[in-house]
Protein backbone atom coordinates (compact mmCIF):
# COMPACT_ATOMS: atom_id res chain seq x y z
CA UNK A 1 0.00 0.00 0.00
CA UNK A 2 1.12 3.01 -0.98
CA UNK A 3 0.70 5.91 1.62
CA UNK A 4 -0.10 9.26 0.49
CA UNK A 5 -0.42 13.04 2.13
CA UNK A 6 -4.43 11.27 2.42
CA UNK A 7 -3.95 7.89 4.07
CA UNK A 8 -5.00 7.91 7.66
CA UNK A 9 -3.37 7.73 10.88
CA UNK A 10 -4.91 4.56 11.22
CA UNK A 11 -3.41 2.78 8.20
CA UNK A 12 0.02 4.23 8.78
CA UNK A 13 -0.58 2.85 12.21
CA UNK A 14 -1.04 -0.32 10.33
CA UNK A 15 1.87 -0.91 8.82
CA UNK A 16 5.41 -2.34 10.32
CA UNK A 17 7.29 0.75 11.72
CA UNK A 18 4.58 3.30 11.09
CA UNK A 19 4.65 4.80 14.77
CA UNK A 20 8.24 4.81 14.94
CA UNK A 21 8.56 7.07 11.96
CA UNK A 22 6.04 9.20 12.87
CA UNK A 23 7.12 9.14 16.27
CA UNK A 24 10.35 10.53 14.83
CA UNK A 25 9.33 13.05 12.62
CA UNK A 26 7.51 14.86 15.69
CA UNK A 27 3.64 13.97 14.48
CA UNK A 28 2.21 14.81 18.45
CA UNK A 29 -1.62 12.91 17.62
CA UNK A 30 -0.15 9.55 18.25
CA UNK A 31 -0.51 10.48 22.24
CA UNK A 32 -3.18 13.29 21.44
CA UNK A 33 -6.61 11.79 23.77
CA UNK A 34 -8.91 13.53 21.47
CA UNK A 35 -6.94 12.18 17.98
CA UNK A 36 -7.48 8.61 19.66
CA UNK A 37 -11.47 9.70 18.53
CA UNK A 38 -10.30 11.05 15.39
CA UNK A 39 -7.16 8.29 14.37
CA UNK A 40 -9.23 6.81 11.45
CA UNK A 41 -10.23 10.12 9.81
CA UNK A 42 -7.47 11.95 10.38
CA UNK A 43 -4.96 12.58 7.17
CA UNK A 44 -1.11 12.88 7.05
CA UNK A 45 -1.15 15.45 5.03
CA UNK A 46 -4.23 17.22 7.31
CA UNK A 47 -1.62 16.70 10.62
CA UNK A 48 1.71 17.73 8.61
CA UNK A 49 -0.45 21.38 7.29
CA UNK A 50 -1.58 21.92 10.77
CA UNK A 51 1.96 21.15 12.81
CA UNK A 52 3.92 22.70 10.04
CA UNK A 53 5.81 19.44 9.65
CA UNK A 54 7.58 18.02 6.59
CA UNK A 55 5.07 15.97 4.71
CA UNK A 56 7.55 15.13 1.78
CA UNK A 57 10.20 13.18 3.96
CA UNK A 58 7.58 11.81 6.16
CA UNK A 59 6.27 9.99 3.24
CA UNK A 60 9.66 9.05 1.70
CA UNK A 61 10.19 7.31 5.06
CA UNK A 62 6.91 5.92 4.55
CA UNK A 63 6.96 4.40 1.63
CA UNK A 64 10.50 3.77 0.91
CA UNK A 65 12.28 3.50 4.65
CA UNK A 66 14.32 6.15 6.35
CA UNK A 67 18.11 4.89 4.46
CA UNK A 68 16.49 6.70 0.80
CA UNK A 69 15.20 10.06 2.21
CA UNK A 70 17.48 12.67 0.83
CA UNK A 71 16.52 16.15 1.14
């Protein structure tokens, strides 16, 4: 599966070292009490706009592991 700035928390959840990356790349819903409501609605690309994180390397990591990522 291919994981794009509109795939949800949930399914990047999902998938084998998910959390860890975006544990990593500082996405703060993963402990959020109200995003627990949310996780399966809530976007990437939606969390990335509103935290003003890097949505391009976060899916690089994604998709491809954290060795490939250059910036």
């Amino acid at each position: 599966m291919k994981i794009t700035s509109k795939t949800t928390l949930k399914k990047i959840l999902d998938k084998k070292g998910g959390a860890e990356i975006l544990m990593e790349n500082g996405v703060p819903c993963l402990s959020c009490p109200m995003a627990s409501l949310e996780i399966d609605k809530l976007k990437i690309g939606q969390v990335c706009k509103m935290y003003g994180l890097d949505l391009k390397k976060i899916l690089e990591e994604l998709n491809n592991g954290k060795k490939d990522y250059k910036n």
